[in-house]
Protein backbone atom coordinates (compact mmCIF):
# COMPACT_ATOMS: atom_id res chain seq x y z
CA UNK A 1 0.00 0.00 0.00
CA UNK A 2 1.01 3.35 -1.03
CA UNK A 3 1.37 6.23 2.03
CA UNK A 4 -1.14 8.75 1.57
CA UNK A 5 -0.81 11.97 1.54
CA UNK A 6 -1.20 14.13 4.78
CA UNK A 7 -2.91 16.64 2.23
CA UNK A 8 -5.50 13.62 1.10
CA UNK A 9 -9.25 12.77 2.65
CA UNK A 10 -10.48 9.08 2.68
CA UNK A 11 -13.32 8.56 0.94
CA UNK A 12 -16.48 6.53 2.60
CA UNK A 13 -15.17 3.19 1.16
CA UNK A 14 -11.28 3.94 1.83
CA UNK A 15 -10.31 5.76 -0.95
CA UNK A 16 -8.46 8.49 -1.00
CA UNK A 17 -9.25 12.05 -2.53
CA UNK A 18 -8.08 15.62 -3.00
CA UNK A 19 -9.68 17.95 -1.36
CA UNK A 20 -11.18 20.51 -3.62
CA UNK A 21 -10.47 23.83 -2.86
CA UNK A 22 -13.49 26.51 -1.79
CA UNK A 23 -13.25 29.79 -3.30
CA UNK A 24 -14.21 33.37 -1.88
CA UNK A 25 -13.12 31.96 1.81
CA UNK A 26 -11.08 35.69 2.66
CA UNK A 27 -14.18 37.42 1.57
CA UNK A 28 -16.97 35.17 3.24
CA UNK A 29 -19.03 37.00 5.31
CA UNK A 30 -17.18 40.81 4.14
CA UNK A 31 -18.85 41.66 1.67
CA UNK A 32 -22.60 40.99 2.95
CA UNK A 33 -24.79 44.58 2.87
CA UNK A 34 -22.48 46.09 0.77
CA UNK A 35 -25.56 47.09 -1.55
CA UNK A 36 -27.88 47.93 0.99
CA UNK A 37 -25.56 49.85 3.11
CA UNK A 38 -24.27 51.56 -0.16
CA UNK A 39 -28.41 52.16 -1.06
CA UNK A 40 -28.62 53.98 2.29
CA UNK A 41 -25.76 55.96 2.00
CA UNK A 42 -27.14 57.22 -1.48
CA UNK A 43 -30.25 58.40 0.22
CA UNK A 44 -28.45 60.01 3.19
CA UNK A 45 -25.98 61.60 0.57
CA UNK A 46 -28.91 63.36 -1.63
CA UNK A 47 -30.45 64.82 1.35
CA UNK A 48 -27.44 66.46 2.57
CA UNK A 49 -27.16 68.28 -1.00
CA UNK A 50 -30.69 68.79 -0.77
CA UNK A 51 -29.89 70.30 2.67
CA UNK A 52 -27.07 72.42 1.26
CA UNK A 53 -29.32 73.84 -1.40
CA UNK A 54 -31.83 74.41 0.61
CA UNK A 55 -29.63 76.24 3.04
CA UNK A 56 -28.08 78.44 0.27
CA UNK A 57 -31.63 79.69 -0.50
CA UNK A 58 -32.38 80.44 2.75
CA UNK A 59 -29.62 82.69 2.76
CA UNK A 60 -29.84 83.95 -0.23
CA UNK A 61 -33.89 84.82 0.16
CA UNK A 62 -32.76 86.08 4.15
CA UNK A 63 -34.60 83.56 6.04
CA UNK A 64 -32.04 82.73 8.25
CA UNK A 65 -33.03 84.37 11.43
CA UNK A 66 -37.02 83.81 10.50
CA UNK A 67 -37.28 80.81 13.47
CA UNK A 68 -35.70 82.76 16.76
CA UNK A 69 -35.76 79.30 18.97
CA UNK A 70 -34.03 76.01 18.63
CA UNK A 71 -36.41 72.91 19.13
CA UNK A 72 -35.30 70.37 17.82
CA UNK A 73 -37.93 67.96 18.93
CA UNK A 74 -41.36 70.40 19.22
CA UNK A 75 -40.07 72.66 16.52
CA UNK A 76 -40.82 70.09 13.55
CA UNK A 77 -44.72 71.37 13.81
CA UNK A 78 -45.27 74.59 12.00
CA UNK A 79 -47.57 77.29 13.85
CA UNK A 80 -51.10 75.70 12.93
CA UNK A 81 -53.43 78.90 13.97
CA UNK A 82 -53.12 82.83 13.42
CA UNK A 83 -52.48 83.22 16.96
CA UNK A 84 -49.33 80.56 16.26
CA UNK A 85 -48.26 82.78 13.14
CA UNK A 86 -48.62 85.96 15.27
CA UNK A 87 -46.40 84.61 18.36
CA UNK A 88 -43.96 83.54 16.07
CA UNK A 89 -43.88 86.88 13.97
CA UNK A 90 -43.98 88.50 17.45
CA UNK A 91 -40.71 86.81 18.43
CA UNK A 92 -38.72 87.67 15.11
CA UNK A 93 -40.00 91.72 15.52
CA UNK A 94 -37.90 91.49 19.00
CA UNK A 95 -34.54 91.01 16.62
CA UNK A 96 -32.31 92.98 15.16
CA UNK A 97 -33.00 92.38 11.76
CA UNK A 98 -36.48 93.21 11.73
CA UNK A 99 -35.97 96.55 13.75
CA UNK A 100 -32.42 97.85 11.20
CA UNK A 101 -33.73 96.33 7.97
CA UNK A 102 -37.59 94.61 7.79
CA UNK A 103 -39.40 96.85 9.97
CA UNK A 104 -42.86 97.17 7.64
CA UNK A 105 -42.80 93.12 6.98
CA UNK A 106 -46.11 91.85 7.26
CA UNK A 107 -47.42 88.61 8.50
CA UNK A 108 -47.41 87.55 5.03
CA UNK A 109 -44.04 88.27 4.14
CA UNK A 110 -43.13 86.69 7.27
CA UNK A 111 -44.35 83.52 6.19
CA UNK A 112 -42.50 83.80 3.04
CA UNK A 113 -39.27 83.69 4.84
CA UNK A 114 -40.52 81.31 7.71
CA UNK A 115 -40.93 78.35 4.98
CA UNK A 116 -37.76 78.48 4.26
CA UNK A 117 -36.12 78.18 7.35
CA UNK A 118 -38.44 75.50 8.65
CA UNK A 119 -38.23 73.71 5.88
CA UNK A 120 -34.26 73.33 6.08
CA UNK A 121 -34.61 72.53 9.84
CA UNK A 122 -36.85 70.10 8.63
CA UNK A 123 -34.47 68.79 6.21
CA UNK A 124 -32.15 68.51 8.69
CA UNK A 125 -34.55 66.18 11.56
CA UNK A 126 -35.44 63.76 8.35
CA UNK A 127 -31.65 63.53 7.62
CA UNK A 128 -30.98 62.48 11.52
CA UNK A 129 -34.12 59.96 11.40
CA UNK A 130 -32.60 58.37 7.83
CA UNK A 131 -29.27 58.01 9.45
CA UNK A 132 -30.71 56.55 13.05
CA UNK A 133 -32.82 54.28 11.53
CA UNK A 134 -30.28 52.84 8.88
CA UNK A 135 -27.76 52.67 11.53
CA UNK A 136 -29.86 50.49 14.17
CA UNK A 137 -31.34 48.40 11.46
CA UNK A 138 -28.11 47.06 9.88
CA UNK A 139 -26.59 46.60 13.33
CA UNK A 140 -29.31 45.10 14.39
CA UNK A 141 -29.49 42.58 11.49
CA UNK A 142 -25.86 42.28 11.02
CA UNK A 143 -25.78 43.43 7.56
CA UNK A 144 -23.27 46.24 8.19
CA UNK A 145 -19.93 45.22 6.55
CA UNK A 146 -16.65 44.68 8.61
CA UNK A 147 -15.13 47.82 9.33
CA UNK A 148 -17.99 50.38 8.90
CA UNK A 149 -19.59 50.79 11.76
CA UNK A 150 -17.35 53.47 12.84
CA UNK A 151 -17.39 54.60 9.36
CA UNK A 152 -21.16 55.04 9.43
CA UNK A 153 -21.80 56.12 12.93
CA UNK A 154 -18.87 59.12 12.94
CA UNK A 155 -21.95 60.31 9.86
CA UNK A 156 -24.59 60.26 12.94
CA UNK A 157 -22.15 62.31 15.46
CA UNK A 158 -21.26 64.86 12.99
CA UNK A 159 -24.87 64.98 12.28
CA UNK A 160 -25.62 66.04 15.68
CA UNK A 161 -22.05 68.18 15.73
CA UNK A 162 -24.36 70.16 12.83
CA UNK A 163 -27.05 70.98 14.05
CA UNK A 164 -25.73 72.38 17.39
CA UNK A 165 -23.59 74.48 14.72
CA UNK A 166 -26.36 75.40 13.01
CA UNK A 167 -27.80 77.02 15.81
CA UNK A 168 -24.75 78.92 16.93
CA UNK A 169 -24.76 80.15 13.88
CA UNK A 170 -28.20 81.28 13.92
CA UNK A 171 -27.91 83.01 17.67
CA UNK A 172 -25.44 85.33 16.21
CA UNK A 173 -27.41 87.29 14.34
CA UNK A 174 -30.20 87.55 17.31
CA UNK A 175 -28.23 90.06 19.41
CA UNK A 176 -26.56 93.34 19.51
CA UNK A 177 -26.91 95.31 15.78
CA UNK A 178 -26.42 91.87 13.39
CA UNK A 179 -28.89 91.95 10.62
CA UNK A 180 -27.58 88.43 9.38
CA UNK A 181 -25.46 85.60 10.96
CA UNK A 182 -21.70 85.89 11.73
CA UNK A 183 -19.78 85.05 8.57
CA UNK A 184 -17.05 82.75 10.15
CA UNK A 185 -19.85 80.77 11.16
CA UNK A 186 -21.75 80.12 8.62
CA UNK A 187 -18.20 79.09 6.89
CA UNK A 188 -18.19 76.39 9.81
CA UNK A 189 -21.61 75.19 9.08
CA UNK A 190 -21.53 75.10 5.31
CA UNK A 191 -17.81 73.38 5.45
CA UNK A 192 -19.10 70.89 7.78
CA UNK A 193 -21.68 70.13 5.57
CA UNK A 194 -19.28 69.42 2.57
CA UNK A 195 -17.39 67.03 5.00
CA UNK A 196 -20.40 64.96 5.75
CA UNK A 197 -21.18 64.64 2.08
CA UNK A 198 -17.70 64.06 1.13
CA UNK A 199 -17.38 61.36 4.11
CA UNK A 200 -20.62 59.87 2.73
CA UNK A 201 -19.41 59.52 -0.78
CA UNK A 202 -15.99 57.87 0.31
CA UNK A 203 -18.16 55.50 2.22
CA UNK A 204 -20.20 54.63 -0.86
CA UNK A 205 -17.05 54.38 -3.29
CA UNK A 206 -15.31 51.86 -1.06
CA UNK A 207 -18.87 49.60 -0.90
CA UNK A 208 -18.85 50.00 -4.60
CA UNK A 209 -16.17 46.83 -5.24
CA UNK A 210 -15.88 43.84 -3.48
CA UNK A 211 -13.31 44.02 -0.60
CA UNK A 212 -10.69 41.60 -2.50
CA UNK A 213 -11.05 43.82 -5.42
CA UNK A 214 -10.00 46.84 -3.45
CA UNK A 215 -7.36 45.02 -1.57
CA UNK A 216 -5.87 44.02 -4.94
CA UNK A 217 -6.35 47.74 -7.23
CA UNK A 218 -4.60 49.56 -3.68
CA UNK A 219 -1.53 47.56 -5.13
CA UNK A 220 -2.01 49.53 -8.12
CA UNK A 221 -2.05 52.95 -6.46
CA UNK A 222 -0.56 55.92 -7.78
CA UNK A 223 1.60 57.49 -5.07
CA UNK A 224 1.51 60.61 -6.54
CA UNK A 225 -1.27 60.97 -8.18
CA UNK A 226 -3.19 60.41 -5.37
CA UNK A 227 -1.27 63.13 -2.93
CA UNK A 228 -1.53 66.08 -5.98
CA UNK A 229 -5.97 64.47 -5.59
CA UNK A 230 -5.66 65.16 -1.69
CA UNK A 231 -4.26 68.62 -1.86
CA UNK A 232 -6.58 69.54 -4.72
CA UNK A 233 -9.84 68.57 -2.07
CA UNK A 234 -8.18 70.37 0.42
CA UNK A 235 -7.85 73.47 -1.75
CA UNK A 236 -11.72 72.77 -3.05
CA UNK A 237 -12.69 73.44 0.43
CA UNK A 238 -10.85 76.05 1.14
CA UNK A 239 -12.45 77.91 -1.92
CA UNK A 240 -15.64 76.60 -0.66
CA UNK A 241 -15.30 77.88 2.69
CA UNK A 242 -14.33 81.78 1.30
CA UNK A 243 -17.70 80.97 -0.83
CA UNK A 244 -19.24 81.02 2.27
CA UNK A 245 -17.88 84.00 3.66
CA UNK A 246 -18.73 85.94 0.31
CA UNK A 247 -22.04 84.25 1.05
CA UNK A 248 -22.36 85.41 4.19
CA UNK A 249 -21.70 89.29 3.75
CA UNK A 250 -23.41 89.71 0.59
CA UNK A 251 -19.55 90.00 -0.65
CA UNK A 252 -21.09 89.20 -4.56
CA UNK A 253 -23.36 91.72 -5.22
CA UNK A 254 -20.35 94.48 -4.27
CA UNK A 255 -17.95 94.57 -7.14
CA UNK A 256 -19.67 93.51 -10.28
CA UNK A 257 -16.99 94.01 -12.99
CA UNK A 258 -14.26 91.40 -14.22
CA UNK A 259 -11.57 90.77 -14.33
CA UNK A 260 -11.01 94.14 -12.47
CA UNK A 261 -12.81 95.04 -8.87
CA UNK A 262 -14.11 98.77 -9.55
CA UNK A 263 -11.78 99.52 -12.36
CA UNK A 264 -8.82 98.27 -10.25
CA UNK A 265 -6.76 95.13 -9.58
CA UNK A 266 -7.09 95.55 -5.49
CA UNK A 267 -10.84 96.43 -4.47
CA UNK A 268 -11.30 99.78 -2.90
CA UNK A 269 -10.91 100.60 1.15
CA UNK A 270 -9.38 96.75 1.21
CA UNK A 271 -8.06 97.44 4.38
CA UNK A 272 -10.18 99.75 5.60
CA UNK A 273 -11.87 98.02 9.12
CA UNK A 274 -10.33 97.47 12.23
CA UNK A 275 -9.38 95.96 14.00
CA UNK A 276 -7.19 94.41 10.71
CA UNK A 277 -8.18 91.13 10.88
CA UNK A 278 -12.11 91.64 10.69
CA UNK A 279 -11.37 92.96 7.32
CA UNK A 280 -10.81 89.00 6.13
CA UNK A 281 -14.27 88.35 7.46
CA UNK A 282 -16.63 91.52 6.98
CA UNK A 283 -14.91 93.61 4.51
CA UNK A 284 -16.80 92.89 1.04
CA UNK A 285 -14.15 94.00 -1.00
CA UNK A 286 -11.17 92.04 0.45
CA UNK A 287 -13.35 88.77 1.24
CA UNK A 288 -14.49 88.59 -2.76
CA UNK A 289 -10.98 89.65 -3.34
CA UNK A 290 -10.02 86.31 -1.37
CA UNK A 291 -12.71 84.26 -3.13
CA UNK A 292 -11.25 85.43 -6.64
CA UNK A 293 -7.57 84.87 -6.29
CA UNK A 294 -8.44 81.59 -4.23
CA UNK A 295 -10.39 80.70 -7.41
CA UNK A 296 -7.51 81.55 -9.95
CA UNK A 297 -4.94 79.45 -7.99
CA UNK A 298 -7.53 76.16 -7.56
CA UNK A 299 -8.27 76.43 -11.20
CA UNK A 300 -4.16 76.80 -11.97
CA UNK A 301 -3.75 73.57 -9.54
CA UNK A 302 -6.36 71.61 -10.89
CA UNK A 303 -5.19 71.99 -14.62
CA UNK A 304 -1.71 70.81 -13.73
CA UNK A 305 -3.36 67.72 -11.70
CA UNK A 306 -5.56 66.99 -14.60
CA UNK A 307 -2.33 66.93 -16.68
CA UNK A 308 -0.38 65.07 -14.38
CA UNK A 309 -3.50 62.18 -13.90
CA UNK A 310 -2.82 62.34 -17.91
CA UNK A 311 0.19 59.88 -17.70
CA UNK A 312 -1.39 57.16 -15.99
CA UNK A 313 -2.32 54.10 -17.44
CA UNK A 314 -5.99 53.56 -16.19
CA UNK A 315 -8.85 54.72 -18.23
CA UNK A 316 -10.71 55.01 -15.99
CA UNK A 317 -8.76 57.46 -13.91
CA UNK A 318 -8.03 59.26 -16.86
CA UNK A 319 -11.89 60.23 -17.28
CA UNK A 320 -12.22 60.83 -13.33
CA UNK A 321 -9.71 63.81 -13.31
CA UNK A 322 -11.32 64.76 -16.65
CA UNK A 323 -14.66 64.90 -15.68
CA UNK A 324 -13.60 67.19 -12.14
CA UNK A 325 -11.53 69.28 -14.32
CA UNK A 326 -14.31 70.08 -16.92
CA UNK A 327 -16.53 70.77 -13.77
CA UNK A 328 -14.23 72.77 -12.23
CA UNK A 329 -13.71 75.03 -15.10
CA UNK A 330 -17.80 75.17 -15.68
CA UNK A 331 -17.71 76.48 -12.01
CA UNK A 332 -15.06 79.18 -12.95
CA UNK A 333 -17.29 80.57 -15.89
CA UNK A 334 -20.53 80.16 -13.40
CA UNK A 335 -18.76 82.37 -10.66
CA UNK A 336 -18.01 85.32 -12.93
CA UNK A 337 -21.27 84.86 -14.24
CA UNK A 338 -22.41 85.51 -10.77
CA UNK A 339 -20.57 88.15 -10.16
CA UNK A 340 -21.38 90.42 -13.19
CA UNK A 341 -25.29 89.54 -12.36
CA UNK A 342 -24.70 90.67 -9.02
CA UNK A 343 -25.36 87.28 -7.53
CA UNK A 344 -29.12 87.26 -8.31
CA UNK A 345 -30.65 83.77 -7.18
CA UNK A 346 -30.51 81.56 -10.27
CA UNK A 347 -26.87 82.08 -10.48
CA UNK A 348 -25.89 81.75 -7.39
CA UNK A 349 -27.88 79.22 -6.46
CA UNK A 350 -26.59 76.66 -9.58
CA UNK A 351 -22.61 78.40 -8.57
CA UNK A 352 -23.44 76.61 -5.25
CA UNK A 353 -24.84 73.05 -6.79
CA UNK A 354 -21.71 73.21 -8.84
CA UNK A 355 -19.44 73.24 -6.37
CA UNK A 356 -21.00 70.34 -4.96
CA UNK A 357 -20.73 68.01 -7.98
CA UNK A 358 -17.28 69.82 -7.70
CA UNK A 359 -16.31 68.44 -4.54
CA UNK A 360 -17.63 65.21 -5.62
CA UNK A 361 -16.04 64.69 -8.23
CA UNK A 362 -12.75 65.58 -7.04
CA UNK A 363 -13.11 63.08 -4.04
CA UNK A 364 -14.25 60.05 -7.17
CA UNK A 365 -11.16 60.88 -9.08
CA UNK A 366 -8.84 60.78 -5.57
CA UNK A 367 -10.56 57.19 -4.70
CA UNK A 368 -9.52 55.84 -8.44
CA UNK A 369 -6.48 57.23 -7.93
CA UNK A 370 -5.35 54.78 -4.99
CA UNK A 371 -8.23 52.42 -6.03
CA UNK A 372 -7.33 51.80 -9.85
CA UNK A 373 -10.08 49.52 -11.61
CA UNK A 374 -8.90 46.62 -13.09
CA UNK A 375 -8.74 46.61 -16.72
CA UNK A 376 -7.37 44.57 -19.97
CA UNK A 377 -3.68 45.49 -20.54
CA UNK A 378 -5.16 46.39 -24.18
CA UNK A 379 -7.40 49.20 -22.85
């Protein structure tokens, strides 16, 4: 009799076999809810633009300080009589804003601006009920993949991080001689928002492959590539964040000529607050003087990653920087668009969704660019 090996199984009547081998046994169990996590993502992710947009128009229509209470909870029901409407129209003529700039609003007008700012409150309590309830169910179940739990619930805290934002924000503008919420804030809130929806869409790339797939294109990964992608985001929200200072001070409906700022390369009285620093945040001139050079050097930097992402040998990358660099010059036209309209609300508002599908885009092309998808060495 032969020796068997140590490798072989014996069969029910003595005879020996080899053991066939069973595929997918790294990725059993790591991969389950990758669809349905990625489906509730998706969801989350369009209601936080929908959130963003709806927040631009509420500042752009002044609605801001409309709703002079946070609650969170009791604050989802609109007023539902005229005595409702008039307490709440009562609370808003006690304000600043009212007294210095709306003092012969009516009731009607009121309501005008009230919608708005309910309704992205409102936004805001569906997007923390979407995220609570996805969370618990696919713990509960066990369908949330290795590894993003934490992903996933860091969304929910920064959620919450938000809204308490959202309200210091909004008690800024309640006090003293403020017609409109603090500047620097609102650049907090608004670049906190573009970090949730950027976390959310790294999230939803990485559930887009199988985990063995990623595990094998990350040996692909271009080093370099991928760095020039990082610091090209970071830049994106750096432009975003002066957006939302502009944004905040009614910086785009000051100098309305281009390439020039009244007639000269420096806007007038640049430097003209004090103390000196408060001229970065309230001076019109020298914040949309900020937003415009800011713009010049992102568009610069993303032209010479878009040439550098040129060289690499995925077509797929390729198209990814392409597609942010065609969006990010679209943006450039949009924003001097916006600026010799004097920032009227059509404009502004699509210069804003822009800059979204901006941001998104850059983050897609930085995941292929340390995620390369496989392709045939023939293109």
């Amino acid at each position: 009799m032969s020796k068997r090996s140590i490798f072989e199984e014996v069969g029910p009547e003595g005879a020996t076999q080899k053991a066939a081998p069973t595929p997918g046994l790294i990725d059993r169990g790591q991969d389950r809810g990758r669809g349905a996590v990625r489906i509730w993502l998706f969801v989350l992710g369009l209601l936080v633009v929908a959130m963003i947009a709806v927040g631009g128009l509420t500042r752009l229509t002044d609605s801001g300080l409309s709703i002079t209470e946070w609650k969170p909870v009791t604050g989802a029901l609109p007023p539902m009589s005229q005595a409702g409407w008039e307490s709440e129209f009562g609370k808003y003529q006690q304000i600043p804003e009212f007294a210095l700039q709306n003092s012969a609003m009516s009731l009607e007008d009121f309501k005008s601006i009230y919608w708005w700012e309910w309704s992205h409150r409102q936004l805001g309590r569906i997007i923390g009920l979407v995220w609570a309830a996805g969370f618990a169910f696919f713990l509960a179940t066990k369908r949330m993949p290795p590894g993003f739990a934490k992903r996933t619930g860091l969304l929910g805290v920064l959620g919450g991080l938000q809204g308490a934002i959202g309200w210091w924000m909004v008690s800024s503008g309640l006090g003293g001689e403020m017609t409109d919420v603090a500047s620097y804030r609102l650049a907090v809130h608004l670049g906190l928002a573009f970090t949730i929806l950027g976390l959310i869409t790294w999230t939803m790339l990485l559930l887009s492959r199988p985990s063995h797939e990623l595990i094998a294109a990350r040996r692909a990964k271009e080093p370099k590539l991928f760095s020039m992608a990082t610091g090209w985001m970071h830049f994106a929200m750096l432009q975003i964040l002066l957006g939302a200072l502009v944004a905040g001070i009614d910086a785009g409906r000051t100098f309305t000529d281009w390439p020039l700022m009244a007639g000269g390369i420096f806007p007038l009285d640049m430097w003209s607050l004090s103390p000196f620093w408060t001229n970065f945040f309230e001076n019109p001139g020298t914040v949309q003087f900020m937003h415009r050079l800011s713009g010049y050097l992102l568009v610069i930097f993303g032209i010479v990653v878009w040439r550098r992402s040129r060289r690499s040998g995925n077509d797929n990358t390729r198209m990814a920087f392409s597609i942010a660099a065609g969006l990010l010059l679209w943006q450039l036209a949009l924003g001097i668009a916006t600026v010799l309209h004097a920032a009227p609300l059509q404009l502004a508002i699509a210069h804003q969704f822009t800059a979204i599908l901006l941001w998104i885009a850059i983050i897609r092309a930085r995941f292929f660019a340390q995620y390369p998808k496989a392709q045939s060495v023939r293109g």
